[in-house]
PDB file of N, CA and C in Angstrom:
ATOM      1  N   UNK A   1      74.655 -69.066  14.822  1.00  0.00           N
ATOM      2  CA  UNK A   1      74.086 -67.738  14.862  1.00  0.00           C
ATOM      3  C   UNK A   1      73.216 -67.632  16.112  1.00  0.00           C
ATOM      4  N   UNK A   2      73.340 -66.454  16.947  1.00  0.00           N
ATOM      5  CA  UNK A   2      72.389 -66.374  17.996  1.00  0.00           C
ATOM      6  C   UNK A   2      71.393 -65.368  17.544  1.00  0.00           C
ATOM      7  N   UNK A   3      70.420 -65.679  18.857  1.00  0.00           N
ATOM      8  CA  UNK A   3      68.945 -65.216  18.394  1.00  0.00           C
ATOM      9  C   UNK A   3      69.376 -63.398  18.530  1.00  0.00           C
ATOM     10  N   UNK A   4      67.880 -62.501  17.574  1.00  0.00           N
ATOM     11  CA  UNK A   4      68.492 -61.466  17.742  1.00  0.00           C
ATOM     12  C   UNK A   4      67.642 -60.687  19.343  1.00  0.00           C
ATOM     13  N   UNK A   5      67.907 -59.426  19.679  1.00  0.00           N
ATOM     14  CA  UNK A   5      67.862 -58.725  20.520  1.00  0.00           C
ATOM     15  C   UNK A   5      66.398 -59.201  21.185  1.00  0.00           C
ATOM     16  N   UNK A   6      65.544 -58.220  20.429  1.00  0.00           N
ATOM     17  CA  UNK A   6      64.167 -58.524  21.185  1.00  0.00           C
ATOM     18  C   UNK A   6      63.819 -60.083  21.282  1.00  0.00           C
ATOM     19  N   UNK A   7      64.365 -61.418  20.829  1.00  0.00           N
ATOM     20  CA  UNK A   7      64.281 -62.622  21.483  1.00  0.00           C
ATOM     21  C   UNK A   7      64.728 -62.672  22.780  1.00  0.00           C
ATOM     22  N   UNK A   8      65.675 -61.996  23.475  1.00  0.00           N
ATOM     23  CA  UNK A   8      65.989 -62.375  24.419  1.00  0.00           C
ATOM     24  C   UNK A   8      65.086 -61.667  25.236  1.00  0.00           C
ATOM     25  N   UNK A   9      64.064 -60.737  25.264  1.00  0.00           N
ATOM     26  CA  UNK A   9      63.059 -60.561  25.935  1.00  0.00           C
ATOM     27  C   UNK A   9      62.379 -61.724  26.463  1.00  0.00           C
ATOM     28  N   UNK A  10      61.973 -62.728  25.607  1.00  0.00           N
ATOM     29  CA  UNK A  10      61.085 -63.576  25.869  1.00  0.00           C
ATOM     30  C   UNK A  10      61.904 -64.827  26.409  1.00  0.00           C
ATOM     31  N   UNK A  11      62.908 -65.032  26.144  1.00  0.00           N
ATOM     32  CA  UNK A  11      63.540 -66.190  26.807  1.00  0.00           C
ATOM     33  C   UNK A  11      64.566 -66.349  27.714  1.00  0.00           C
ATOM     34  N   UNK A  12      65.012 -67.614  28.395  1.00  0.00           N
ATOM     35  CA  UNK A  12      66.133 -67.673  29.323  1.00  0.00           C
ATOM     36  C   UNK A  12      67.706 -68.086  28.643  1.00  0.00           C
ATOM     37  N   UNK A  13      68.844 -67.319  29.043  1.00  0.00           N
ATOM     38  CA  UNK A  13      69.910 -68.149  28.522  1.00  0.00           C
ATOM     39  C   UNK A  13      70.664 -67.748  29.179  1.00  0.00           C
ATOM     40  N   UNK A  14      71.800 -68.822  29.312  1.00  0.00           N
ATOM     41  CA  UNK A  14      72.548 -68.695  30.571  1.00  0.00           C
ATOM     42  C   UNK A  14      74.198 -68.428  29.916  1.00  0.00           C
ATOM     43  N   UNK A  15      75.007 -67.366  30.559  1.00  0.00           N
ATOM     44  CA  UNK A  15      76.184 -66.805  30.771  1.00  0.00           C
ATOM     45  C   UNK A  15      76.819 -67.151  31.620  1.00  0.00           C
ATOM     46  N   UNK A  16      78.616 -67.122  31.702  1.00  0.00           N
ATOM     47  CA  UNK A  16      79.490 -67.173  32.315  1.00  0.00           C
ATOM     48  C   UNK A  16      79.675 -66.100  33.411  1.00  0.00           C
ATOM     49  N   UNK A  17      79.698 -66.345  34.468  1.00  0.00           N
ATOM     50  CA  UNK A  17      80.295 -65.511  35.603  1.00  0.00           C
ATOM     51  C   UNK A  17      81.713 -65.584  36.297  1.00  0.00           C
ATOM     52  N   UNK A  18      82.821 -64.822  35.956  1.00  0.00           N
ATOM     53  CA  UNK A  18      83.945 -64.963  36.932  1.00  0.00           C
ATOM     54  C   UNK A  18      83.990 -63.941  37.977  1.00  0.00           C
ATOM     55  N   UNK A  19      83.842 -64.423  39.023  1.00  0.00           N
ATOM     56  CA  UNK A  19      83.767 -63.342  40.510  1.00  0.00           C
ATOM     57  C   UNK A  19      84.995 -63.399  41.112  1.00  0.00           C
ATOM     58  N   UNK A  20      85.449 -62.521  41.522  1.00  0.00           N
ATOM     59  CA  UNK A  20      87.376 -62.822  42.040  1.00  0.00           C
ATOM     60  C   UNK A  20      86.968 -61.040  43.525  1.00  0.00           C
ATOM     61  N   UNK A  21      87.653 -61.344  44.308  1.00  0.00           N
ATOM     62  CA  UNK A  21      87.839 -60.066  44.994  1.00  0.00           C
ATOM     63  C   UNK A  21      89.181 -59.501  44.469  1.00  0.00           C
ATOM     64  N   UNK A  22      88.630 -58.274  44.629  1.00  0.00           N
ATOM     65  CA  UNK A  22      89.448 -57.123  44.600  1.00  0.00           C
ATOM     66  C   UNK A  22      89.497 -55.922  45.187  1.00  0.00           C
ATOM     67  N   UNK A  23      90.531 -55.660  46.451  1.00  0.00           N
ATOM     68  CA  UNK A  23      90.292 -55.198  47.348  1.00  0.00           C
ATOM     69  C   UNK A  23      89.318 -55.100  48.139  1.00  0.00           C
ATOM     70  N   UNK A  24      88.104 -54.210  48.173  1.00  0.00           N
ATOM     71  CA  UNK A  24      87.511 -54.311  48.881  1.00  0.00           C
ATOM     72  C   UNK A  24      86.165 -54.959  48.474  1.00  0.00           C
ATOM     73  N   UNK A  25      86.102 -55.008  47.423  1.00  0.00           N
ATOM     74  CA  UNK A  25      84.867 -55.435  46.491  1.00  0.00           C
ATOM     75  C   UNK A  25      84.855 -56.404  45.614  1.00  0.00           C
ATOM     76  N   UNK A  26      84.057 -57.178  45.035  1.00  0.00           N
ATOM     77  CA  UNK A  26      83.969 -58.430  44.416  1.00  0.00           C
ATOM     78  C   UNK A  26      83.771 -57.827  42.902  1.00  0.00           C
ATOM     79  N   UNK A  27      84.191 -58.330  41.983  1.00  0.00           N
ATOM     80  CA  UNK A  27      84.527 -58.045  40.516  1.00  0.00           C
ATOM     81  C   UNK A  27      83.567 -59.414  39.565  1.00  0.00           C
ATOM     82  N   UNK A  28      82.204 -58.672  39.248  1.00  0.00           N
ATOM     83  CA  UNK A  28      81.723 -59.521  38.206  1.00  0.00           C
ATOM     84  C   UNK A  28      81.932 -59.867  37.116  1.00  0.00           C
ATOM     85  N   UNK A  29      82.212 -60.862  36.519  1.00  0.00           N
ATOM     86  CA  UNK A  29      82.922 -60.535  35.037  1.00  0.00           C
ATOM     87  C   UNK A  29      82.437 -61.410  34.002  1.00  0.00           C
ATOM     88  N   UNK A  30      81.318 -61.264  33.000  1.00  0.00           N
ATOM     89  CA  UNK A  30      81.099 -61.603  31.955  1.00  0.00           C
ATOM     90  C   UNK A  30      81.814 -61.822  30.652  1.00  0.00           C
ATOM     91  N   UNK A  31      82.551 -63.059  30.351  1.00  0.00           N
ATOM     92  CA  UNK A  31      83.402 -63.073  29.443  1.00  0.00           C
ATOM     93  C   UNK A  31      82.352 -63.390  27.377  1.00  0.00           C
ATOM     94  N   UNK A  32      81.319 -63.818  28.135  1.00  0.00           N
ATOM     95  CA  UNK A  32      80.599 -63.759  27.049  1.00  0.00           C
ATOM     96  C   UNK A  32      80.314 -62.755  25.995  1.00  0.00           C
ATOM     97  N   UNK A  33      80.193 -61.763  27.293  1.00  0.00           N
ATOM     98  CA  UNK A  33      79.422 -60.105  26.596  1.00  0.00           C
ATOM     99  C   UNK A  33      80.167 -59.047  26.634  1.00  0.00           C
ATOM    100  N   UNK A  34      81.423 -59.348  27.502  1.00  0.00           N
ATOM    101  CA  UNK A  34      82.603 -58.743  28.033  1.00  0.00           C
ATOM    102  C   UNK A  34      81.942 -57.610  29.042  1.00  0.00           C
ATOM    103  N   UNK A  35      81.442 -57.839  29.761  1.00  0.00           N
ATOM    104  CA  UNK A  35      80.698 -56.711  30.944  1.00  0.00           C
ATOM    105  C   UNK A  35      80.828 -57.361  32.381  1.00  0.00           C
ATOM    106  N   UNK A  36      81.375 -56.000  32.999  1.00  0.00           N
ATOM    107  CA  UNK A  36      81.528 -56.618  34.453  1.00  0.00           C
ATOM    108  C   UNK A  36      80.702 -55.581  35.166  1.00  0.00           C
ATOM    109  N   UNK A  37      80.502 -55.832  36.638  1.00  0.00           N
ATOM    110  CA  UNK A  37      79.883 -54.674  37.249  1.00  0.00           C
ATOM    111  C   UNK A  37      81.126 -55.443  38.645  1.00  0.00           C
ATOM    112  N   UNK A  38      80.095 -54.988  39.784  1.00  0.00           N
ATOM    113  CA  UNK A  38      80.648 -55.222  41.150  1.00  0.00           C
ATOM    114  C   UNK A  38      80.115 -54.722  42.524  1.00  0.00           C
ATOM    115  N   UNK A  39      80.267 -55.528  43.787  1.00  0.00           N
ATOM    116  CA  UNK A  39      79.547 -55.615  44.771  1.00  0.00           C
ATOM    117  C   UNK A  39      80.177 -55.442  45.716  1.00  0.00           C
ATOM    118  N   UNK A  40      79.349 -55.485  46.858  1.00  0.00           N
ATOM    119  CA  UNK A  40      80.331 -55.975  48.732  1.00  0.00           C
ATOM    120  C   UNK A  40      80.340 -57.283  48.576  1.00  0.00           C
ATOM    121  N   UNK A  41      79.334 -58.056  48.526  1.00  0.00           N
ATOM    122  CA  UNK A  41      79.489 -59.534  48.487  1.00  0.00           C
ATOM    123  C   UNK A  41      79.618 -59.905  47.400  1.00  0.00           C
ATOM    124  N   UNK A  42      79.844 -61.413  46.793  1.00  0.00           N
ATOM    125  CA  UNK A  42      79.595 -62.122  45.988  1.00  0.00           C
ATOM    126  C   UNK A  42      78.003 -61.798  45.313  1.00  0.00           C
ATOM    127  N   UNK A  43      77.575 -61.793  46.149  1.00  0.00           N
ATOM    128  CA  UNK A  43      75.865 -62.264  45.692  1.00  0.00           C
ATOM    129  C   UNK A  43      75.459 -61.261  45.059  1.00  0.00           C
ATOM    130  N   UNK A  44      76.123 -59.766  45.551  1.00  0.00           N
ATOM    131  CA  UNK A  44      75.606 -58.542  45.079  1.00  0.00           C
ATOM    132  C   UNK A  44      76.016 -57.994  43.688  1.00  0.00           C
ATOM    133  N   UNK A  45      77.413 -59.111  43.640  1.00  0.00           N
ATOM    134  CA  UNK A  45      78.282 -58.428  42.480  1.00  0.00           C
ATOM    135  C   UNK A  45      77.515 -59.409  41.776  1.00  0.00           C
ATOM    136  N   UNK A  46      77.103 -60.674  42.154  1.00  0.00           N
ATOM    137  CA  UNK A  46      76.474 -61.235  40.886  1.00  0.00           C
ATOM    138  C   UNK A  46      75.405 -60.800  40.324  1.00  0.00           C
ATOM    139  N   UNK A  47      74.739 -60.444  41.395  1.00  0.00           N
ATOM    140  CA  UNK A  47      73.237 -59.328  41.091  1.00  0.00           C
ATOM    141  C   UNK A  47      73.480 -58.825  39.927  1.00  0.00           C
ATOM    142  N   UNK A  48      74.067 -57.519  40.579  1.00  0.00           N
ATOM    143  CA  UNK A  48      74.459 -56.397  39.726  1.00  0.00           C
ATOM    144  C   UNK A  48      75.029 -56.269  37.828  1.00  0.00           C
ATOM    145  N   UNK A  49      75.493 -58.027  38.189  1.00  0.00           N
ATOM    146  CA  UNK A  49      75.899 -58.531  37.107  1.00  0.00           C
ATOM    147  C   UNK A  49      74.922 -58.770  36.000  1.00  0.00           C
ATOM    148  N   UNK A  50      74.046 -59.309  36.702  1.00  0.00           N
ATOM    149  CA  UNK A  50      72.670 -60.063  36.182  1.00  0.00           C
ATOM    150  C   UNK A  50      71.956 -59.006  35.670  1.00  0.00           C
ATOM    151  N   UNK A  51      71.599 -57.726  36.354  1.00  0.00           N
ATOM    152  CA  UNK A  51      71.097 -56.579  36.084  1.00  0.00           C
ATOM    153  C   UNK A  51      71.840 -56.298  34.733  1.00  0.00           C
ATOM    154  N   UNK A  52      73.313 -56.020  35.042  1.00  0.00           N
ATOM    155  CA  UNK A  52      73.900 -55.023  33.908  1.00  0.00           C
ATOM    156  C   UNK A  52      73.516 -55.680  32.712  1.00  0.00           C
ATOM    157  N   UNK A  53      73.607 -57.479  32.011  1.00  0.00           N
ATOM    158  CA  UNK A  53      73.686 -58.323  31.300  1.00  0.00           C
ATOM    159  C   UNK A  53      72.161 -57.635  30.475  1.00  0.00           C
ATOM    160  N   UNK A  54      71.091 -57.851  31.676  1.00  0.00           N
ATOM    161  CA  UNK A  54      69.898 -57.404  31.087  1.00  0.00           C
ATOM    162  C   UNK A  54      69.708 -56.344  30.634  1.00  0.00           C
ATOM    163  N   UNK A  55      69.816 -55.265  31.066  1.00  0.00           N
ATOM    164  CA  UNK A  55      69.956 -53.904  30.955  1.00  0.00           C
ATOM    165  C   UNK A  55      70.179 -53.799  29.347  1.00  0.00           C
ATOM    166  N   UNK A  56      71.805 -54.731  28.963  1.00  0.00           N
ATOM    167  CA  UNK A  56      72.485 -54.725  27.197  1.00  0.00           C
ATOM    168  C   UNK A  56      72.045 -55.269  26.562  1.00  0.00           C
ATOM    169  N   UNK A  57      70.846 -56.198  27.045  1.00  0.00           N
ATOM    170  CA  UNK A  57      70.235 -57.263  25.966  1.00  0.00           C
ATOM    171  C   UNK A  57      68.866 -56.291  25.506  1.00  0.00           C
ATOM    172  N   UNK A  58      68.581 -55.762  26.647  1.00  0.00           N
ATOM    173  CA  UNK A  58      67.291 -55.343  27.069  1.00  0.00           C
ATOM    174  C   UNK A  58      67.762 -53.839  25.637  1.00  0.00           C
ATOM    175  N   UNK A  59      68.848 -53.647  25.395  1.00  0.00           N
ATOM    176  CA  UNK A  59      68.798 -52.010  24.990  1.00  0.00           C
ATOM    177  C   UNK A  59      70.018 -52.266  23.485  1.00  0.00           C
ATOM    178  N   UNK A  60      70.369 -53.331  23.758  1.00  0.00           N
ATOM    179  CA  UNK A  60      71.700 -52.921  22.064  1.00  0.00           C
ATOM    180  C   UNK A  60      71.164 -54.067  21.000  1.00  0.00           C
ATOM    181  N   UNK A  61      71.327 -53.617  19.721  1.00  0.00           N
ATOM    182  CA  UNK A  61      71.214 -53.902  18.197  1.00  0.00           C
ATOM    183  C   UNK A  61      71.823 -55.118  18.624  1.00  0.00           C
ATOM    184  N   UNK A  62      70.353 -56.099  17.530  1.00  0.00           N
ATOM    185  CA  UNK A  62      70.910 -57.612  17.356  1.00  0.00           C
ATOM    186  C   UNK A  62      72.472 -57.831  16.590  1.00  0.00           C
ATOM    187  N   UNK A  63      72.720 -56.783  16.147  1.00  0.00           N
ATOM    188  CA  UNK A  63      74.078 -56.882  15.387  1.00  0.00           C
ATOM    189  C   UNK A  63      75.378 -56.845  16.536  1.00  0.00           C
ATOM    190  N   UNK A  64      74.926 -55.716  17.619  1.00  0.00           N
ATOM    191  CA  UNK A  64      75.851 -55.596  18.630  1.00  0.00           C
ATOM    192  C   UNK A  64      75.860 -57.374  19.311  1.00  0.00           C
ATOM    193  N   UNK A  65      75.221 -57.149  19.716  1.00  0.00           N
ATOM    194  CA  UNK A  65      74.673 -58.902  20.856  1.00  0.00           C
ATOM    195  C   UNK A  65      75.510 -59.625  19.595  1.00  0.00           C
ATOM    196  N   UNK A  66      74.810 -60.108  18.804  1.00  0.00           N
ATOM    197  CA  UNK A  66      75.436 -61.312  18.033  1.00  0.00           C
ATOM    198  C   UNK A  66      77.013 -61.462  17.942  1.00  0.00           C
ATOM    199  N   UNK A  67      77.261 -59.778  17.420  1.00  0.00           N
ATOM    200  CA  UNK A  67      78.814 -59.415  17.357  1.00  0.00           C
ATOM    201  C   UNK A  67      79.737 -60.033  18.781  1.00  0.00           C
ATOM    202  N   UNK A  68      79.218 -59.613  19.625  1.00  0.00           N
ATOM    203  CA  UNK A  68      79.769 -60.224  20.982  1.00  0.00           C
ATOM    204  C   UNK A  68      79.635 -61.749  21.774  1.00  0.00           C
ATOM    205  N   UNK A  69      79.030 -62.232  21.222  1.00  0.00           N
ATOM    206  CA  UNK A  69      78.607 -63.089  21.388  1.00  0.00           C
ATOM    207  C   UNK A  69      78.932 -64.575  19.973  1.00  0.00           C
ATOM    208  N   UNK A  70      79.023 -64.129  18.972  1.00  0.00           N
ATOM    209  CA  UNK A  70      80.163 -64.756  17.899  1.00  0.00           C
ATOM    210  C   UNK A  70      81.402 -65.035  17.692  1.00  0.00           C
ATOM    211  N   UNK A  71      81.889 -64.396  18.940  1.00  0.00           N
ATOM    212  CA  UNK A  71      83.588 -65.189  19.197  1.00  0.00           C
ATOM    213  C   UNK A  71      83.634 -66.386  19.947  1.00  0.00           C
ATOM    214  N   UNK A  72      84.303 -66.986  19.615  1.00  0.00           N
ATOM    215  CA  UNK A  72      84.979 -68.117  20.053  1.00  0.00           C
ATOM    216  C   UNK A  72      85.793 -67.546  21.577  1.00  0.00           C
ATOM    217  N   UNK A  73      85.671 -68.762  22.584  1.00  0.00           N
ATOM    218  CA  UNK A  73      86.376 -68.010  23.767  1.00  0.00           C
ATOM    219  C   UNK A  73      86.448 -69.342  24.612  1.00  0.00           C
ATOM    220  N   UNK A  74      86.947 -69.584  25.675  1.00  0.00           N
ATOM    221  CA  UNK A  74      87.656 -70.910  26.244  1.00  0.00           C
ATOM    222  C   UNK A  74      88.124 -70.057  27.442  1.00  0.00           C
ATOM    223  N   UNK A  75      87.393 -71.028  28.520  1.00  0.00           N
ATOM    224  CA  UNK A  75      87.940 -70.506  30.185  1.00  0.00           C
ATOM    225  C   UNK A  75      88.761 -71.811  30.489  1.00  0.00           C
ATOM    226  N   UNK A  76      90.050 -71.876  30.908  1.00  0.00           N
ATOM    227  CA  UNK A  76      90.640 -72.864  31.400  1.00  0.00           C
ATOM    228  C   UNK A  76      91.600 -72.421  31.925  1.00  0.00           C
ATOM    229  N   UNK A  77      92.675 -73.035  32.757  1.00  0.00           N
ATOM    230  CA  UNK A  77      93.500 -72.581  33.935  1.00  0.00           C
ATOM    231  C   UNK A  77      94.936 -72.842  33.073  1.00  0.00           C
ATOM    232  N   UNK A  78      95.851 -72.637  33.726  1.00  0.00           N
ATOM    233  CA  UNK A  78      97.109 -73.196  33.694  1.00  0.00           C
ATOM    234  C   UNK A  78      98.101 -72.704  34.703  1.00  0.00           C
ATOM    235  N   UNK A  79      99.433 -72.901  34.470  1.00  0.00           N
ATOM    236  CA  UNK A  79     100.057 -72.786  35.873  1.00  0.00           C
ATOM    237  C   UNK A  79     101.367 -72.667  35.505  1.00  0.00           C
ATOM    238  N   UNK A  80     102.267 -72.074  36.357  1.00  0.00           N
ATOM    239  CA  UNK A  80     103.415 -71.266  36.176  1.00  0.00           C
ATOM    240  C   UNK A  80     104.644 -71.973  37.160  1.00  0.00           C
ATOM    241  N   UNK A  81     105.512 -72.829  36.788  1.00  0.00           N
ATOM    242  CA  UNK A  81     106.575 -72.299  37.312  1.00  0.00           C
ATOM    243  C   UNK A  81     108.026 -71.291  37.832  1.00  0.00           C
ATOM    244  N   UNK A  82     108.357 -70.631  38.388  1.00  0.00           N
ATOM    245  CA  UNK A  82     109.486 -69.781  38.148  1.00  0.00           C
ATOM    246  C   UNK A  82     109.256 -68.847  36.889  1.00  0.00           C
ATOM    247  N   UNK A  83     108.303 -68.642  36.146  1.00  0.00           N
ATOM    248  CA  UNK A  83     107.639 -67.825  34.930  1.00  0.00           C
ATOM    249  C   UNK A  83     108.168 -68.574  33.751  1.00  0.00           C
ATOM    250  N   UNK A  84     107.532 -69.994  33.947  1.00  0.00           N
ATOM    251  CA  UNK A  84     107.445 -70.843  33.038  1.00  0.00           C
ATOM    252  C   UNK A  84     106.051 -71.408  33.254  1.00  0.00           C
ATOM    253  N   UNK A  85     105.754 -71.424  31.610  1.00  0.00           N
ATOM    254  CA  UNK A  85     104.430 -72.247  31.221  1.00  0.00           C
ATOM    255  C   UNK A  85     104.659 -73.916  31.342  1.00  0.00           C
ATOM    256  N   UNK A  86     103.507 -74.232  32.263  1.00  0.00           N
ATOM    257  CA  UNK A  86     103.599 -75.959  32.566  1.00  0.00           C
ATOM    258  C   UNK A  86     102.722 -76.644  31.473  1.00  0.00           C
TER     259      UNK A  86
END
């Protein structure tokens, strides 16, 4: 169980960031909370990221947060031959 809303006022906890370009702009992407934002640079999209993250902690029901944050989820790669799974 995670802590509820107004805890995360008072404390630090750390989230996933996937940054990828896209076209002209960098794509922040929170798979934790499912929220992305986006930048010119890297640094900005991570910003912006960091902002948005706070912004939802800072403003939605411990039920929302927990809800999103209670799935199960797994970042790992894999790889394709000819559109076959290796």
């Amino acid at each position: 169980m995670h802590p509820p809303a107004r805890i995360f006022n008072h404390m630090k906890a750390k989230f996933t960031a996937i940054i990828r370009k896209e076209e002209d702009l960098y794509v922040a992407f929170n798979p934790d909370l499912d929220i992305a934002s986006q930048g010119e640079t890297r640094s900005s999209a991570l910003a912006n990221l960091q902002e948005a993250v706070t912004l939802f902690l800072e403003s939605a029901s411990p039920d929302e947060i927990e809800g999103r944050l209670s799935g199960e989820s797994w970042i790992t790669q894999f790889g394709c031959i000819q559109g076959h799974v290796m």
